[in-house]
C-alpha atoms as a PDB file:
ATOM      1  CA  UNK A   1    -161.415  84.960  33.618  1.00  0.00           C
ATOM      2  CA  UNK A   2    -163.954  82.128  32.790  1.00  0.00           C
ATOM      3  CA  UNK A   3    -165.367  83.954  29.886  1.00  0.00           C
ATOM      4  CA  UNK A   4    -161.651  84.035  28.640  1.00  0.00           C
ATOM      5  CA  UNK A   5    -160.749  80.390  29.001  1.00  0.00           C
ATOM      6  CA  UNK A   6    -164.187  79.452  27.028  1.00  0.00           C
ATOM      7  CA  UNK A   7    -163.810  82.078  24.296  1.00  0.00           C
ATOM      8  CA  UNK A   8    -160.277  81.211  23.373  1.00  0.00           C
ATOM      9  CA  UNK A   9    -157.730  78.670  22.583  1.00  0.00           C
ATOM     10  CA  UNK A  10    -156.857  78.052  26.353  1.00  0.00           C
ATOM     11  CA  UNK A  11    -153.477  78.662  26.941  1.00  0.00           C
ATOM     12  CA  UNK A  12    -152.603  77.797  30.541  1.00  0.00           C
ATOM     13  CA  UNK A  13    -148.916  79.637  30.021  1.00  0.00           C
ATOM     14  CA  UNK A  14    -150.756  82.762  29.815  1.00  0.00           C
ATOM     15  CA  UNK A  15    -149.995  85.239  32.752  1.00  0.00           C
ATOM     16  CA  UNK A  16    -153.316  86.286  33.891  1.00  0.00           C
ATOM     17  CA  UNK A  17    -154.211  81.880  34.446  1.00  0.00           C
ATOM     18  CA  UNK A  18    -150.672  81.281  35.651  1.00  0.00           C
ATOM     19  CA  UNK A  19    -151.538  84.202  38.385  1.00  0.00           C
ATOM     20  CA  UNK A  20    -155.172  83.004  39.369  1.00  0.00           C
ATOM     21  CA  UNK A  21    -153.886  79.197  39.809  1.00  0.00           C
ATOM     22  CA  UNK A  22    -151.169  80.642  42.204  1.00  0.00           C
ATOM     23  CA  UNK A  23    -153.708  82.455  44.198  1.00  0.00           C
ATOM     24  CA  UNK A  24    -155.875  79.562  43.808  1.00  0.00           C
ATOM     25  CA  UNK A  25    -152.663  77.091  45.082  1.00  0.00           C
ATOM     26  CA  UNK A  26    -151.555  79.525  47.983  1.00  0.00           C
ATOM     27  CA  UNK A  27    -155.352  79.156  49.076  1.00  0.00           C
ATOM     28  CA  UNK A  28    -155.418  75.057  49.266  1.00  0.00           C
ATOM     29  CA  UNK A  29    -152.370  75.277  50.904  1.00  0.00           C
ATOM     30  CA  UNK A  30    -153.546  77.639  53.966  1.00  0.00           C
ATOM     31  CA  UNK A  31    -156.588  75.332  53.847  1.00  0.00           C
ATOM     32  CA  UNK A  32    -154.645  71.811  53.946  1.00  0.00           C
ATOM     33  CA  UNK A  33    -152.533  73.396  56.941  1.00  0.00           C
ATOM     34  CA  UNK A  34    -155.399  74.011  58.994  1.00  0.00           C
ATOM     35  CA  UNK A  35    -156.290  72.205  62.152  1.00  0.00           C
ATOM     36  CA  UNK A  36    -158.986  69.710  61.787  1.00  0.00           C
ATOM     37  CA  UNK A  37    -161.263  70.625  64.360  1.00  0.00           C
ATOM     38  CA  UNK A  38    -160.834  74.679  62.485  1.00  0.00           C
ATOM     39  CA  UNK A  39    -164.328  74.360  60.561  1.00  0.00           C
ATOM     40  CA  UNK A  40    -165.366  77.393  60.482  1.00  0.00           C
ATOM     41  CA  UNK A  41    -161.793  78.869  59.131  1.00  0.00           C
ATOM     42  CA  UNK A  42    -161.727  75.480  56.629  1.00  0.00           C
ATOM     43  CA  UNK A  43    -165.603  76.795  55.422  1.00  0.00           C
ATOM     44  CA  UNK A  44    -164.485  80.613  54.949  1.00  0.00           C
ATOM     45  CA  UNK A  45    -161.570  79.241  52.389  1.00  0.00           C
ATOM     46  CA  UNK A  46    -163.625  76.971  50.446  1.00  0.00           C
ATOM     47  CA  UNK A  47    -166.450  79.934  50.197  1.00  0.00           C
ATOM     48  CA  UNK A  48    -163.294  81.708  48.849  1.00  0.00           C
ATOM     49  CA  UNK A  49    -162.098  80.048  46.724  1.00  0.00           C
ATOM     50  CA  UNK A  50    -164.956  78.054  44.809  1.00  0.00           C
ATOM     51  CA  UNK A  51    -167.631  79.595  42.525  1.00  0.00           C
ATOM     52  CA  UNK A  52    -170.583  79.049  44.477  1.00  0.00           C
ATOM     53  CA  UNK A  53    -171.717  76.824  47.841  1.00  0.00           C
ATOM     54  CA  UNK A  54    -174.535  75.939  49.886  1.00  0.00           C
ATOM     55  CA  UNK A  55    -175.003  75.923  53.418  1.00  0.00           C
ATOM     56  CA  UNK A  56    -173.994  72.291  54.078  1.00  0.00           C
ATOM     57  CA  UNK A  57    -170.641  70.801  52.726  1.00  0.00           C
ATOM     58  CA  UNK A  58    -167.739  69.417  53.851  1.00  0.00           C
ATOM     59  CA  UNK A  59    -164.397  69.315  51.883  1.00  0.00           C
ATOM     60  CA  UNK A  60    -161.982  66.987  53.884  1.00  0.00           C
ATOM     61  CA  UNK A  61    -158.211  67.850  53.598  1.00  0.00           C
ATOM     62  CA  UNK A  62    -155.807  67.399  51.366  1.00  0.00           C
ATOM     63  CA  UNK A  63    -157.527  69.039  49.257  1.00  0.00           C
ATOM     64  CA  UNK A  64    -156.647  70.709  45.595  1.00  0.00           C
ATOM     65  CA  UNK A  65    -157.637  72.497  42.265  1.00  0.00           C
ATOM     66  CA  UNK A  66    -156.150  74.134  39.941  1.00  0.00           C
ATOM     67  CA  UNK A  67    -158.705  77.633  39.926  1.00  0.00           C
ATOM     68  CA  UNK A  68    -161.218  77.158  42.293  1.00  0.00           C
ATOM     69  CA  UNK A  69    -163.705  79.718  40.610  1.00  0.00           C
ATOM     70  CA  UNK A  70    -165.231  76.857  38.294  1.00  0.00           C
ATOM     71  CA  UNK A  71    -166.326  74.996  40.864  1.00  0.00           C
ATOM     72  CA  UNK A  72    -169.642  75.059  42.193  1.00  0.00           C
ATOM     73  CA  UNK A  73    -171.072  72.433  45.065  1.00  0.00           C
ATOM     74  CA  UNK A  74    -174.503  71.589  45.963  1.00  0.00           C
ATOM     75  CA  UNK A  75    -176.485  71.218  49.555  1.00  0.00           C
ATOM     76  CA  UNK A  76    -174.914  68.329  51.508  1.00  0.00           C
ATOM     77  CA  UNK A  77    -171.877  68.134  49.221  1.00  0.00           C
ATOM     78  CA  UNK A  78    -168.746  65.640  51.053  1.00  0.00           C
ATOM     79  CA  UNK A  79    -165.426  64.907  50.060  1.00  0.00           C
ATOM     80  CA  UNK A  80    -163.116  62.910  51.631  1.00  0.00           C
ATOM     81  CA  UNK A  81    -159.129  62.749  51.861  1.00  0.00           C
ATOM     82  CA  UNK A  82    -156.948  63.571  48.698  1.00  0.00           C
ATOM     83  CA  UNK A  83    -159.331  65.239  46.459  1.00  0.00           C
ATOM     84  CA  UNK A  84    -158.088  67.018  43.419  1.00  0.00           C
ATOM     85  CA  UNK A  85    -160.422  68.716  40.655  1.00  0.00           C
ATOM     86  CA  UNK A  86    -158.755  69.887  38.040  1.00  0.00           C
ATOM     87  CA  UNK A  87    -161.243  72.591  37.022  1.00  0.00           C
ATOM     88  CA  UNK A  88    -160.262  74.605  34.094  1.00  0.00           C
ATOM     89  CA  UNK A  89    -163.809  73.923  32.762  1.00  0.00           C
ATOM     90  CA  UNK A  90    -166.789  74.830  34.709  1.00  0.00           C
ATOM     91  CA  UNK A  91    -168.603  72.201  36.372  1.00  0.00           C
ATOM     92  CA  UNK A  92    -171.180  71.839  39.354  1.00  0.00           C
ATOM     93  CA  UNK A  93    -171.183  68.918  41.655  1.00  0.00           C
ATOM     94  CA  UNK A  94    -174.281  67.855  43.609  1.00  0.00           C
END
């Protein structure tokens, strides 16, 4: 869906987007109701639901976005409490 959101007027009403940011929402929510000490759950969401990873990263809870896909994270990536990317643009941190 990336190639659609750069090759047109992005729309964010449109079904298809309205769709992927549910999945995308119902996915931060199982991951901001998981148990602290659940790391290796908390790691299989965020592979999930972002665009690419490396080995060593830690996302701390609450965490949000609004797709998930147009995020990528580099080796040793850390975010703490409250994060929220608002990633309807692709972008790669670290």
């Amino acid at each position: 869906m990336t190639e659609k959101m750069l090759d047109v007027l992005y729309d964010s009403g449109n079904n298809e987007l309205s769709n992927e940011r549910a999945k995308c929402k119902d996915l931060c929510y199982e991951y901001n109701r998981l148990h602290p000490s659940d790391i290796e759950k908390q790691r299989e969401i965020i592979r999930i639901l972002f665009g690419s990873t490396k080995d060593s990263f830690t996302v701390t809870a609450s965490f949000w976005c609004d797709y998930g896909y147009n995020i990528g994270i580099g080796e040793n990536f850390y975010v703490n409490h409250n994060c929220m990317i608002l990633d309807a643009a692709k972008y790669v941190w670290g």
